[in-house]
N, C-alpha and C. Protein backbone atom coordinates (compact mmCIF):
# COMPACT_ATOMS: atom_id res chain seq x y z
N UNK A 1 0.86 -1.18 0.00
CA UNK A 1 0.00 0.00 0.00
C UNK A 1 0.90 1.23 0.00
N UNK A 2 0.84 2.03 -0.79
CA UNK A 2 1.65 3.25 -0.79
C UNK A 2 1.26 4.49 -0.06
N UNK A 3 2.23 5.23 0.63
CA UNK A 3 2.06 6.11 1.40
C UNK A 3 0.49 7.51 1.41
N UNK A 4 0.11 7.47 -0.12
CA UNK A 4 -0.57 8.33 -0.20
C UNK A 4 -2.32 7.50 -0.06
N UNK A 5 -1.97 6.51 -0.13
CA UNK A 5 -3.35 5.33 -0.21
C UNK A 5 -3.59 5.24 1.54
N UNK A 6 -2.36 4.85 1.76
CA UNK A 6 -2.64 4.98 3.72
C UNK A 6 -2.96 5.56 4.35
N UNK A 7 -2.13 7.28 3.85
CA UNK A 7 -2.58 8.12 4.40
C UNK A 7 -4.37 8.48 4.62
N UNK A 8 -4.88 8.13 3.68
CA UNK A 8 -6.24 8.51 3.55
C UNK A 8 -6.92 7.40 4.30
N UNK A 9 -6.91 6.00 3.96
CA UNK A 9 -7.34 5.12 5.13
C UNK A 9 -7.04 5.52 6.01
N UNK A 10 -6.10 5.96 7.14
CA UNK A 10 -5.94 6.55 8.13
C UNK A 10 -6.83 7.75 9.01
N UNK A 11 -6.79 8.25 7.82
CA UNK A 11 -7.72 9.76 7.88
C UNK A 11 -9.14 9.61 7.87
N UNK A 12 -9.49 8.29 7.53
CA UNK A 12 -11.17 7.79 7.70
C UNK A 12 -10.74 6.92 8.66
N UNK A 13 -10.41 6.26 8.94
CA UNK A 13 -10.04 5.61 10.38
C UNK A 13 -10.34 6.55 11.92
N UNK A 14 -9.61 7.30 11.20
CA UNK A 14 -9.61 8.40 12.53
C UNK A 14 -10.66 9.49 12.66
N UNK A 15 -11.44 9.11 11.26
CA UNK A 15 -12.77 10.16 11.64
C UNK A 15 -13.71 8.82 11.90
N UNK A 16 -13.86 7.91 11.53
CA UNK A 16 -14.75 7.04 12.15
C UNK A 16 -14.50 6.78 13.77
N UNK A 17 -13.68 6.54 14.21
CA UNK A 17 -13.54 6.23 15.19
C UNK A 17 -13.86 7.34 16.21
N UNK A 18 -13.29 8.59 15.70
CA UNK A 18 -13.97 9.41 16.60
C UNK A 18 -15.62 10.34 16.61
N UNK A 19 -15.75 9.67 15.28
CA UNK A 19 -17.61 10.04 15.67
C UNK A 19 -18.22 9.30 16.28
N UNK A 20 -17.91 8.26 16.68
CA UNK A 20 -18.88 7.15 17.94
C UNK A 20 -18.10 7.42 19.37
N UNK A 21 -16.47 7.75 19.26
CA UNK A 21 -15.79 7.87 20.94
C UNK A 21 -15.46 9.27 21.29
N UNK A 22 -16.03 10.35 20.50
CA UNK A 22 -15.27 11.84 20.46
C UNK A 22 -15.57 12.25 21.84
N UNK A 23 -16.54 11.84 22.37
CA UNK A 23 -16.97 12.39 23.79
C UNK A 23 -16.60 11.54 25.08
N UNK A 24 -15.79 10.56 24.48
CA UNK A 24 -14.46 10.05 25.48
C UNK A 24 -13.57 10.68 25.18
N UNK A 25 -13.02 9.91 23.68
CA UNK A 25 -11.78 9.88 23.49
C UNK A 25 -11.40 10.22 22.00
N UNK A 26 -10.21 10.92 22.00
CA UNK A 26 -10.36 11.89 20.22
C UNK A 26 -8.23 11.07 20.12
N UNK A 27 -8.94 10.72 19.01
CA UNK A 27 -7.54 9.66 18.63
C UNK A 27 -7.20 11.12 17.34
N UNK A 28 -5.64 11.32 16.91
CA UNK A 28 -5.15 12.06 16.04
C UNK A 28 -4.16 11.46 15.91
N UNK A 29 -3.75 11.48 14.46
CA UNK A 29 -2.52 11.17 13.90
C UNK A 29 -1.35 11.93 13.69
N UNK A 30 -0.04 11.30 14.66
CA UNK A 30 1.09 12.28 14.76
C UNK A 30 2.00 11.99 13.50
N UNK A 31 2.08 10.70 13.57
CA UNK A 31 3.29 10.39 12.47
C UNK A 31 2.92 9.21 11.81
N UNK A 32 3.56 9.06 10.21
CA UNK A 32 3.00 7.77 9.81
C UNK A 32 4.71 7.53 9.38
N UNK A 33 5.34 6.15 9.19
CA UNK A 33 6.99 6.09 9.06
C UNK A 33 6.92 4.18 8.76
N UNK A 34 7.26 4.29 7.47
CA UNK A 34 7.12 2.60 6.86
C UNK A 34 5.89 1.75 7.92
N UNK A 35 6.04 1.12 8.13
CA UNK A 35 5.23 0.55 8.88
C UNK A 35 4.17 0.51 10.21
N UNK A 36 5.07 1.84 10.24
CA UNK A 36 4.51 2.35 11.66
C UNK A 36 3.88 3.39 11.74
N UNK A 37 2.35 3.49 12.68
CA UNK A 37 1.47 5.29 12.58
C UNK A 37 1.67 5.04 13.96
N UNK A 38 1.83 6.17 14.71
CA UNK A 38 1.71 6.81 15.66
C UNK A 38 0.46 7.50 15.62
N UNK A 39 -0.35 7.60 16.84
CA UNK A 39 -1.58 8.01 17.42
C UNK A 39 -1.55 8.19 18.35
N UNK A 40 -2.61 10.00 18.89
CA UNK A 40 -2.56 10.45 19.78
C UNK A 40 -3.95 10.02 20.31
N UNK A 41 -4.13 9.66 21.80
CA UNK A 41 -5.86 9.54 22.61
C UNK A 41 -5.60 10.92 23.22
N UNK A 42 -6.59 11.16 23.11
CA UNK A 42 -6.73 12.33 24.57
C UNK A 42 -7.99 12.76 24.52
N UNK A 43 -8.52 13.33 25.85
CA UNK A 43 -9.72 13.13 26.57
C UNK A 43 -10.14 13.00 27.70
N UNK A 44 -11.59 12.94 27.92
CA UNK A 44 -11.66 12.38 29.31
C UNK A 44 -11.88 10.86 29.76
N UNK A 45 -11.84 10.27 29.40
CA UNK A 45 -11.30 8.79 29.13
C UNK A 45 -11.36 8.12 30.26
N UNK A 46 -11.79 6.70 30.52
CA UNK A 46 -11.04 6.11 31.85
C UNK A 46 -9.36 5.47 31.96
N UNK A 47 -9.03 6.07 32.69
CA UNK A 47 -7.54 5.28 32.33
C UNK A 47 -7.41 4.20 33.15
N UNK A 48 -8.42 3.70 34.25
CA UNK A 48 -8.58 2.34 35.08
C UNK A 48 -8.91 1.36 34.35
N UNK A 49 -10.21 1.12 34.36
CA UNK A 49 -10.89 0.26 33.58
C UNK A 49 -10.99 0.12 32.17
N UNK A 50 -10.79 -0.67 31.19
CA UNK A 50 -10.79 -0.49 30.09
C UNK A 50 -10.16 0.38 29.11
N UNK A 51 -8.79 0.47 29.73
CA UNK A 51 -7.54 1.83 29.21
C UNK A 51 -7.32 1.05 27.51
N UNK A 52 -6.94 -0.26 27.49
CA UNK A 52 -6.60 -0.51 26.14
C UNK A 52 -7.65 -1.20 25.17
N UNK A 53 -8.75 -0.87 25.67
CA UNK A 53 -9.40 -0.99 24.93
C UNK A 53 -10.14 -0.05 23.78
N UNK A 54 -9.46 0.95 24.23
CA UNK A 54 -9.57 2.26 23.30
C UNK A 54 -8.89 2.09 22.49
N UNK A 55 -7.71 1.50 22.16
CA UNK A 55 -6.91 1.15 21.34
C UNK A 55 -6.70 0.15 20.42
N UNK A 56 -7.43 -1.05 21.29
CA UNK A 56 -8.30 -2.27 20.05
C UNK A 56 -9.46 -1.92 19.28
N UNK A 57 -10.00 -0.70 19.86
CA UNK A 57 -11.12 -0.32 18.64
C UNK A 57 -10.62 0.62 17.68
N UNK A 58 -9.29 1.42 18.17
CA UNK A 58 -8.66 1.78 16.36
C UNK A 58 -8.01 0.31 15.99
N UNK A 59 -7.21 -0.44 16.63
CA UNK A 59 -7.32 -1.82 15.60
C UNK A 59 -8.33 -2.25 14.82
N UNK A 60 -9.36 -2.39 15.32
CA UNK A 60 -10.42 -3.13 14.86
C UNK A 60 -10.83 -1.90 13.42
N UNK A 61 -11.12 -0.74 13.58
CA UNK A 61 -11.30 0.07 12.70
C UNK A 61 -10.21 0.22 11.99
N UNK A 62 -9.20 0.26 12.30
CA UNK A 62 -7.75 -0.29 11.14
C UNK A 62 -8.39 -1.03 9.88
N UNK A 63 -8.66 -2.46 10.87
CA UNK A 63 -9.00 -3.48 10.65
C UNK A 63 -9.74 -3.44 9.41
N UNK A 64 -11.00 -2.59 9.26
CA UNK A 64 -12.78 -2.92 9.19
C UNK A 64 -11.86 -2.21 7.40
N UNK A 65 -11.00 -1.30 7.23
CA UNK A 65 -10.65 -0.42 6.00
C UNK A 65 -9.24 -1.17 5.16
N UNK A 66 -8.87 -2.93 5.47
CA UNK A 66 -8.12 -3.72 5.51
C UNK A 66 -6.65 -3.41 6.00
N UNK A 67 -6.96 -2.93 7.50
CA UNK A 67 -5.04 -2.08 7.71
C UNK A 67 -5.25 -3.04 8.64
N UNK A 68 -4.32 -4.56 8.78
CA UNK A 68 -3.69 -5.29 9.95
C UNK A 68 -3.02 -4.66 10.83
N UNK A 69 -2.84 -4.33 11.92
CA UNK A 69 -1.75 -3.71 12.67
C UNK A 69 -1.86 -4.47 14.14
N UNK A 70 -0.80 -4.41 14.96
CA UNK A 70 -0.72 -4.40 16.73
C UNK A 70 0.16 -3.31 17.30
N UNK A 71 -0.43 -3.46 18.12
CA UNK A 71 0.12 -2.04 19.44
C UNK A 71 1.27 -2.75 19.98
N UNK A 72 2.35 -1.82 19.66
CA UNK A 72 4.00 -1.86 19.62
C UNK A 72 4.42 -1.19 20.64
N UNK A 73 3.83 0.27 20.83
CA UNK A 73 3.86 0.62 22.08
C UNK A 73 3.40 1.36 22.78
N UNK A 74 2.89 2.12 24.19
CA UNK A 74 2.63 2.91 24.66
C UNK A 74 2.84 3.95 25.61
N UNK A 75 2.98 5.21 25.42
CA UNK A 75 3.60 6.04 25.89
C UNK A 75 2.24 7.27 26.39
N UNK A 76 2.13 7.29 28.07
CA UNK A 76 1.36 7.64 28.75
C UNK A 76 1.95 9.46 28.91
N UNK A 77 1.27 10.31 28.76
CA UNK A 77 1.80 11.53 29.22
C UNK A 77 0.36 12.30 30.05
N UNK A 78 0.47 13.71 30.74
CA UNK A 78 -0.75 13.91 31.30
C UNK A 78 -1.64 14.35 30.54
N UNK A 79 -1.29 14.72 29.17
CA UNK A 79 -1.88 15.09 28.39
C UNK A 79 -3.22 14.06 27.75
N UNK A 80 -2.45 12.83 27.79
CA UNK A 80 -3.17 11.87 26.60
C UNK A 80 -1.97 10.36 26.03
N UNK A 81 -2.55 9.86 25.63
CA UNK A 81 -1.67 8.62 25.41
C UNK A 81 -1.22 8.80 23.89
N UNK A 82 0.22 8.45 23.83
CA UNK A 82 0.58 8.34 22.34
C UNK A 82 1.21 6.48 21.93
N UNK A 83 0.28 6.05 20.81
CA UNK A 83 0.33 4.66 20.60
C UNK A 83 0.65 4.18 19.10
N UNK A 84 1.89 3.65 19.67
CA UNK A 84 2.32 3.43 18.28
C UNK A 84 1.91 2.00 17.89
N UNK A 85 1.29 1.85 16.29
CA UNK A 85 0.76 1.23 16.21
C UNK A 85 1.91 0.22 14.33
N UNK A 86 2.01 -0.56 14.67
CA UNK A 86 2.28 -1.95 13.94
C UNK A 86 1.42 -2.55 12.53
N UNK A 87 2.17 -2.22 11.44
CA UNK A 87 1.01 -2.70 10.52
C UNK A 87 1.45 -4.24 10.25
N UNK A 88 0.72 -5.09 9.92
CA UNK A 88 1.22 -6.30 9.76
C UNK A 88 0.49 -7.08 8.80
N UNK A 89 1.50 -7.64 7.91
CA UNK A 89 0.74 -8.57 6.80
C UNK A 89 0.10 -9.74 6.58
């Protein structure tokens, strides 16, 4: 998939996802780099209960626009979580 094809799956990824969670949680895209997008959460969010599961539903919406990926890593700030995310074939 080439950079300019992703980019746009991405960009509906991230508006789908946040018209059903915007009043939790507002996911934005920081960086996209070969294989890897970085994504920002932030919000009012629970960060107890059900913290990564905010993050299997941009998988799953990855998913739903054919983008395989897993969560590679996560990086907590007070702001909001930044999650880098794994595309996989």
């Amino acid at each position: 998939m080439n950079k300019e094809s992703l980019g746009k799956k991405l960009e509906k990824a991230v508006n789908e996802y946040n018209k059903y969670r915007s009043s939790e949680v507002t996911a934005k895209i920081v960086s996209m780099s070969g294989k890897s997008i970085k994504i920002e959460f932030s919000g009012p969010y629970c960060r107890s209960c059900g913290f990564y599961d905010y993050f299997d539903d941009f998988r799953y919406t990855l998913k739903d626009l054919g983008i395989k990926s897993s969560v590679d890593e996560i990086e907590e700030t007070e702001e909001g979580v930044f999650v880098t995310f794994l595309m996989v074939d």
